[in-house]
N, C-alpha and C. Protein backbone atom coordinates (compact mmCIF):
# COMPACT_ATOMS: atom_id res chain seq x y z
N UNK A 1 11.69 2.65 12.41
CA UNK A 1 11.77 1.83 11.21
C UNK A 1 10.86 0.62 11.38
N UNK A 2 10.31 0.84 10.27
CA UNK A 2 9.33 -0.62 10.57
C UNK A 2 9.32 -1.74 9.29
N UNK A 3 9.53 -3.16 8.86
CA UNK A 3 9.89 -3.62 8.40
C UNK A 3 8.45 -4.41 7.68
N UNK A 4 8.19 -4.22 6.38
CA UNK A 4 7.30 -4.12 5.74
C UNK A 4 7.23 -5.15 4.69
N UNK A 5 6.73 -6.27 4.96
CA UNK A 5 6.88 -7.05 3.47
C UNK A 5 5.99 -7.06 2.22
N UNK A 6 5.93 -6.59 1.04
CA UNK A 6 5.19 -6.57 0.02
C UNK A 6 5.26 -7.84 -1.04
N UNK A 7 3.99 -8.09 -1.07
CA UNK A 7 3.85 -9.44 -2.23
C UNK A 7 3.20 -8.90 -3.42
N UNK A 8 3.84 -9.57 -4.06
CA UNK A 8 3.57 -9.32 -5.37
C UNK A 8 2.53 -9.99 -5.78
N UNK A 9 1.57 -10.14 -7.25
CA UNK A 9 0.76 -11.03 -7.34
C UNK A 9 1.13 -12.33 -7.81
N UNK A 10 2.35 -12.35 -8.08
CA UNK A 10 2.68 -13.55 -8.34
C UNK A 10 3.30 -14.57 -6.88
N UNK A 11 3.20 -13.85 -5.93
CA UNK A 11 3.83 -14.19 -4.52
C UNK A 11 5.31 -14.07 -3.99
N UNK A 12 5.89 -13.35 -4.95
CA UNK A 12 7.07 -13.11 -4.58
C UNK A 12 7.20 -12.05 -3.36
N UNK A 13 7.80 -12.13 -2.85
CA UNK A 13 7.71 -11.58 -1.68
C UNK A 13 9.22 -10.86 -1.51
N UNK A 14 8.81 -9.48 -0.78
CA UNK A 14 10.27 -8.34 -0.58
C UNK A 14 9.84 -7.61 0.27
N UNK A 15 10.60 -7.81 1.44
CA UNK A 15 10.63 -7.31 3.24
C UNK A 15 11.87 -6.85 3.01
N UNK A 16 11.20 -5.05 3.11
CA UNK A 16 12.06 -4.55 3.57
C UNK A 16 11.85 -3.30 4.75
N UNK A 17 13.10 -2.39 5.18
CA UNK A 17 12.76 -1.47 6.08
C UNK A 17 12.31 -0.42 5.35
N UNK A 18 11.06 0.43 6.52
CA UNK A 18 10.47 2.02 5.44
C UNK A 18 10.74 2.53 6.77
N UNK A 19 11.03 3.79 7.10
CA UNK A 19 11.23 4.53 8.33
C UNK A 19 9.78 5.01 8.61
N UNK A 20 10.15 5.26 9.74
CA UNK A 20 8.73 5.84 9.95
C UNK A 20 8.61 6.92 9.92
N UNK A 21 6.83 7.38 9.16
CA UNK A 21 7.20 8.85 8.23
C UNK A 21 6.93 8.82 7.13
N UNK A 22 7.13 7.56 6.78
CA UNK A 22 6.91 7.40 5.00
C UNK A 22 5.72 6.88 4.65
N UNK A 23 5.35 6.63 3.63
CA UNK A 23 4.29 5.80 3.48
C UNK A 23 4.69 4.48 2.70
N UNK A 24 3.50 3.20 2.69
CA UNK A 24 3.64 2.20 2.22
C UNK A 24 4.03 2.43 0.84
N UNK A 25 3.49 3.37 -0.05
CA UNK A 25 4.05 3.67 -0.93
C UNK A 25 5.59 3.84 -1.33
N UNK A 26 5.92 5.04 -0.92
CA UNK A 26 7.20 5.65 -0.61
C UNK A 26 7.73 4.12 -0.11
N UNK A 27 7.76 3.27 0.51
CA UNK A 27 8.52 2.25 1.00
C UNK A 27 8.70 1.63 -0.76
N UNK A 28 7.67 1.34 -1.00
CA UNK A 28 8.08 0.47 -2.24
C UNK A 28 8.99 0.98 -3.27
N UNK A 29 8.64 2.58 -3.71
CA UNK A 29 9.06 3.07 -4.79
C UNK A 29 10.84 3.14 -4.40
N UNK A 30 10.60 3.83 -2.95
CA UNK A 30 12.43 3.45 -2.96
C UNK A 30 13.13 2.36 -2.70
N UNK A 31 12.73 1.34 -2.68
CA UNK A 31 13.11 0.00 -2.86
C UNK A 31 12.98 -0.34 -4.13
N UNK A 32 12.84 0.15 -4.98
CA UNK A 32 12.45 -0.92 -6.16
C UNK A 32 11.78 -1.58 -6.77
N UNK A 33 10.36 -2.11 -5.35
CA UNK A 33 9.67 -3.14 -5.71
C UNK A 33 8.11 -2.47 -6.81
N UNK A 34 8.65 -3.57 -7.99
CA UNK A 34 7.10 -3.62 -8.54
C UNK A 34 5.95 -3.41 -8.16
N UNK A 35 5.59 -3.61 -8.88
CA UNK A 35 3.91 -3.40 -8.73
C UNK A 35 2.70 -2.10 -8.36
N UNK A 36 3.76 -1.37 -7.74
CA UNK A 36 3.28 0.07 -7.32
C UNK A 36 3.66 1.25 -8.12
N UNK A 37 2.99 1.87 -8.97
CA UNK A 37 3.13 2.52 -10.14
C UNK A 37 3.50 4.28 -9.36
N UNK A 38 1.94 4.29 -8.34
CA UNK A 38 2.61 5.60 -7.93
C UNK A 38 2.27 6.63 -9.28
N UNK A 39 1.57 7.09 -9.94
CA UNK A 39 1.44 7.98 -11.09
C UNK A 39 1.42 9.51 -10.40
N UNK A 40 0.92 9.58 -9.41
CA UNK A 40 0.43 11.02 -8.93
C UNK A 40 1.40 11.77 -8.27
N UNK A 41 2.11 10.93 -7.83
CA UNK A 41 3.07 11.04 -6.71
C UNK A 41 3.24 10.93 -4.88
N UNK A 42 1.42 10.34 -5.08
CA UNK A 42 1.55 10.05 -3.53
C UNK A 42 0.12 10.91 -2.97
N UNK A 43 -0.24 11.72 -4.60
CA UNK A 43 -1.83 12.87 -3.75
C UNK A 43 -2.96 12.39 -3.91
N UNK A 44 -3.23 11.31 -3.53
CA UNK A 44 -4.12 10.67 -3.78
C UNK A 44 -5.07 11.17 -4.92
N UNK A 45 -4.61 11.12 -6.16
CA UNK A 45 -5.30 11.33 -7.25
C UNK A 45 -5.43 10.53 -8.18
N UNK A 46 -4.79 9.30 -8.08
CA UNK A 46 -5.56 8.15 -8.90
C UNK A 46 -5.33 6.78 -8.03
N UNK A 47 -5.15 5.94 -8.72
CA UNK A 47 -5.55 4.60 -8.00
C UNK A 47 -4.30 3.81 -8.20
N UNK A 48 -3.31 4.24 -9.06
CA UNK A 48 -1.49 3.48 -9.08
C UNK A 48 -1.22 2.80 -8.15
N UNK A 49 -1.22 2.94 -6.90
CA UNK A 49 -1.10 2.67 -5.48
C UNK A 49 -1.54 1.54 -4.83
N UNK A 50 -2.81 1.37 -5.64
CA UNK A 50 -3.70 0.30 -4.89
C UNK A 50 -3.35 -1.13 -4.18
N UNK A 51 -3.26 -1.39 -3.15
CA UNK A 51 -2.59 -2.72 -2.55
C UNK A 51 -3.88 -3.34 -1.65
N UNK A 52 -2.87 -4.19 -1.05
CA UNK A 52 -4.78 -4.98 -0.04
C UNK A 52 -3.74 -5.28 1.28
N UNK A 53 -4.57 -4.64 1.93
CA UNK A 53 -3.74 -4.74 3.74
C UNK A 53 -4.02 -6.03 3.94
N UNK A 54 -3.10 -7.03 4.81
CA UNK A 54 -3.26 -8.23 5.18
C UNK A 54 -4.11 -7.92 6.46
N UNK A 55 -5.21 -9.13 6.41
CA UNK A 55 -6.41 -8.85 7.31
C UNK A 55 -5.56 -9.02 8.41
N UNK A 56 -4.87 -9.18 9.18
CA UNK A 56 -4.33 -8.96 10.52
C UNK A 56 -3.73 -7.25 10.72
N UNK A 57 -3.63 -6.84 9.84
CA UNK A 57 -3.10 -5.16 9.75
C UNK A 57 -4.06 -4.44 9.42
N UNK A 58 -5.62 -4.09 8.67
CA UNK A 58 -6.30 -3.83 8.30
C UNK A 58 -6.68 -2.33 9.43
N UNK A 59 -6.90 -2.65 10.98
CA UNK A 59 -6.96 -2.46 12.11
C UNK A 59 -5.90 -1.19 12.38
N UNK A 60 -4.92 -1.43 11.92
CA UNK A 60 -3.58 -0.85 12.40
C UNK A 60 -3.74 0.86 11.77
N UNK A 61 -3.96 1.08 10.49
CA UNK A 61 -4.15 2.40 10.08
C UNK A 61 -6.40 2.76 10.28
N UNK A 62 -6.10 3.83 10.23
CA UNK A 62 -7.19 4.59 10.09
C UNK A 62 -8.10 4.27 9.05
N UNK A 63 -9.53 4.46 8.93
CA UNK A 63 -10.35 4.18 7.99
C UNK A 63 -10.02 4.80 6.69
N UNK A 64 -10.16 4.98 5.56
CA UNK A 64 -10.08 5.33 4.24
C UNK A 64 -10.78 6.48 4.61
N UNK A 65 -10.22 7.69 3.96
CA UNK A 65 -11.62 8.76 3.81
C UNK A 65 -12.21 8.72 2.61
N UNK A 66 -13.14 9.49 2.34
CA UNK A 66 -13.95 9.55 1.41
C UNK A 66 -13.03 9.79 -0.37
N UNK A 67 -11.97 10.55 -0.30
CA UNK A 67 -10.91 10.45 -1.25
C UNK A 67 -10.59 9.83 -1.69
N UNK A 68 -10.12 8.88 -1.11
CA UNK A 68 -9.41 7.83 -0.81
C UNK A 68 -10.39 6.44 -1.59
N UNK A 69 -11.50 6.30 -1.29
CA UNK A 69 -12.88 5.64 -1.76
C UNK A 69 -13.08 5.66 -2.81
N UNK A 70 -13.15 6.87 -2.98
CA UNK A 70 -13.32 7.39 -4.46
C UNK A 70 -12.44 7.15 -5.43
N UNK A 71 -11.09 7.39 -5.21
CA UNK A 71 -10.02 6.73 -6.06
C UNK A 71 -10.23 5.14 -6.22
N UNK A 72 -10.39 4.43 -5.40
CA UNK A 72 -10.19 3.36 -5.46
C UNK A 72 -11.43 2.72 -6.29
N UNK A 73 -12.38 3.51 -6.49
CA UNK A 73 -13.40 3.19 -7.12
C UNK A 73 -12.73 3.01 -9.13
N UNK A 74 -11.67 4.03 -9.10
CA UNK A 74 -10.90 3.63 -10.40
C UNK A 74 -9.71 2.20 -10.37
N UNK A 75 -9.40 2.09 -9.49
CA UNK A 75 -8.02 0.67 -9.51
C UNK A 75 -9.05 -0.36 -10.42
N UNK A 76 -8.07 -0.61 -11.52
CA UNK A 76 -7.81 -1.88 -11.93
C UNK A 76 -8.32 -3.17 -11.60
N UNK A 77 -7.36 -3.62 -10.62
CA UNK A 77 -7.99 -4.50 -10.16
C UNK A 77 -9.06 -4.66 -9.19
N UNK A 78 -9.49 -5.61 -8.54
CA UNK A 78 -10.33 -5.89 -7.84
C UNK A 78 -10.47 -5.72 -6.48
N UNK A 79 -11.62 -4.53 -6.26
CA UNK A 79 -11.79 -3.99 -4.59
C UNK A 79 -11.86 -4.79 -3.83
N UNK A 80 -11.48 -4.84 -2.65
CA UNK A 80 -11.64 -5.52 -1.81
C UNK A 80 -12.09 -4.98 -0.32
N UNK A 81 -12.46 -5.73 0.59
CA UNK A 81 -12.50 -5.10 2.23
C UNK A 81 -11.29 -4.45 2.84
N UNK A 82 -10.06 -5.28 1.91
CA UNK A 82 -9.20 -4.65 2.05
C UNK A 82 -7.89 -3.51 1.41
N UNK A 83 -8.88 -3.40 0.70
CA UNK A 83 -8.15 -2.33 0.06
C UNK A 83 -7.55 -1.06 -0.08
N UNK A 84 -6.64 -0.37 -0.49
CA UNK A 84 -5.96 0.73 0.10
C UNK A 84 -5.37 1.15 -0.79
N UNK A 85 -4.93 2.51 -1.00
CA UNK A 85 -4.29 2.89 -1.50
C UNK A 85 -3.09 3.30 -0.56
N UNK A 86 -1.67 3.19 -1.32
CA UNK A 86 -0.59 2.65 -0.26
C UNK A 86 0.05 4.11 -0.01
N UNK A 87 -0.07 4.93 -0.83
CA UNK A 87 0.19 6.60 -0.45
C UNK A 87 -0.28 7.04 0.47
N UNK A 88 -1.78 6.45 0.91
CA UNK A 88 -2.32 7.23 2.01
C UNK A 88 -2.45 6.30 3.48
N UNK A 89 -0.82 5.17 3.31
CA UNK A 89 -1.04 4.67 4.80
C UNK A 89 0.53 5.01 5.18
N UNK A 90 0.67 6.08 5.78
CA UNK A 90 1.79 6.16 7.18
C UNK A 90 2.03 4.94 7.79
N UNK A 91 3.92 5.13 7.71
CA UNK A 91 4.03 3.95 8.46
C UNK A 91 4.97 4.24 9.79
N UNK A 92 4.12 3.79 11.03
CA UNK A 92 5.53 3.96 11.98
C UNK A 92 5.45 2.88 12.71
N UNK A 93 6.66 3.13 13.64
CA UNK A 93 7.15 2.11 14.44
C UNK A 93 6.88 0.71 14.55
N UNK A 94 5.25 0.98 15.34
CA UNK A 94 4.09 0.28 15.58
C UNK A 94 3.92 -0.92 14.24
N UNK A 95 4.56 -0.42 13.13
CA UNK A 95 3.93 -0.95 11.35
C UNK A 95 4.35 -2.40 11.55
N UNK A 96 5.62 -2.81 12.38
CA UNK A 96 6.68 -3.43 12.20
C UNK A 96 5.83 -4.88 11.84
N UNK A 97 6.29 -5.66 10.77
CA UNK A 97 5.93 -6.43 10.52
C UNK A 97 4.91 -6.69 9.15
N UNK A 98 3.95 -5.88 9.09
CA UNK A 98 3.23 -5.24 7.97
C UNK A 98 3.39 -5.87 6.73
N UNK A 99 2.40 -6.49 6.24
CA UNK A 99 2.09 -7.02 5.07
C UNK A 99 1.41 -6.79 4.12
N UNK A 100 1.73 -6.06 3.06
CA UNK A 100 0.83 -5.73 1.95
C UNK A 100 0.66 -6.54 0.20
N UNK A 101 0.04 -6.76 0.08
CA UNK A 101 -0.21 -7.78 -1.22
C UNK A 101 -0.84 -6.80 -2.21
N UNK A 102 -0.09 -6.57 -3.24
CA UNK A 102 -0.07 -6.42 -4.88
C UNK A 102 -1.07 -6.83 -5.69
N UNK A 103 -1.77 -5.81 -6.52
CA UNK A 103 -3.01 -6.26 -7.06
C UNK A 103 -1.89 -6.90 -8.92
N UNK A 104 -2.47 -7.70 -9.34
CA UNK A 104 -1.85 -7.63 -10.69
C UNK A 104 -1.83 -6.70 -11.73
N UNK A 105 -2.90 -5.75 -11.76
CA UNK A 105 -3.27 -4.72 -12.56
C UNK A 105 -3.01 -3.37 -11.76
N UNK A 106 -2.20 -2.22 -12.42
CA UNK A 106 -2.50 -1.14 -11.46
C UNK A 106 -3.05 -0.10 -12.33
């Protein structure tokens, strides 16, 4: 279990636990928290998802693949260095602590 806090764009902030196994996604949608629309269901086929890894975690998952790029080339809001789509980051153990910030637009 690794304990994951998501901000919203307004800065509200909601830390909670996602087991490990799940994705950043999947953490939010079964919690409740806003902002993560999730349309596809997690197959990386559109850009619902889109969040921005806190530059101290950026490191922690694997590079984006080319899919992954490409979707994000549709999000809403505004790309960043850190940007991600939250379906395609696994979270384990290691996650603990993990901070992800909410674009305003999804």
């Amino acid at each position: 279990m690794a304990r994951v806090t998501y901000v919203e764009a307004d800065g509200t902030r909601h830390e909670v636990e996602v087991p490990a196994g799940n994705t950043v996604m999947e953490g939010a949608f079964k919690n409740g928290i806003e902002g993560i629309e999730a349309e596809c269901g997690g197959a990386c086929a559109c850009a619902t998802c889109h969040c921005y890894v806190d530059e101290n975690w950026v490191g922690a998952f694997q590079p984006p693949k080319d899919e992954e790029l490409e979707m994000l080339e549709f999000a809403k809001s505004e790309f960043k260095d850190t940007s991600r789509l939250s379906c395609q980051l696994s979270v384990t153990d290691a996650h603990d602590g993990l901070v992800v910030y909410l674009p305003e637009l999804q």
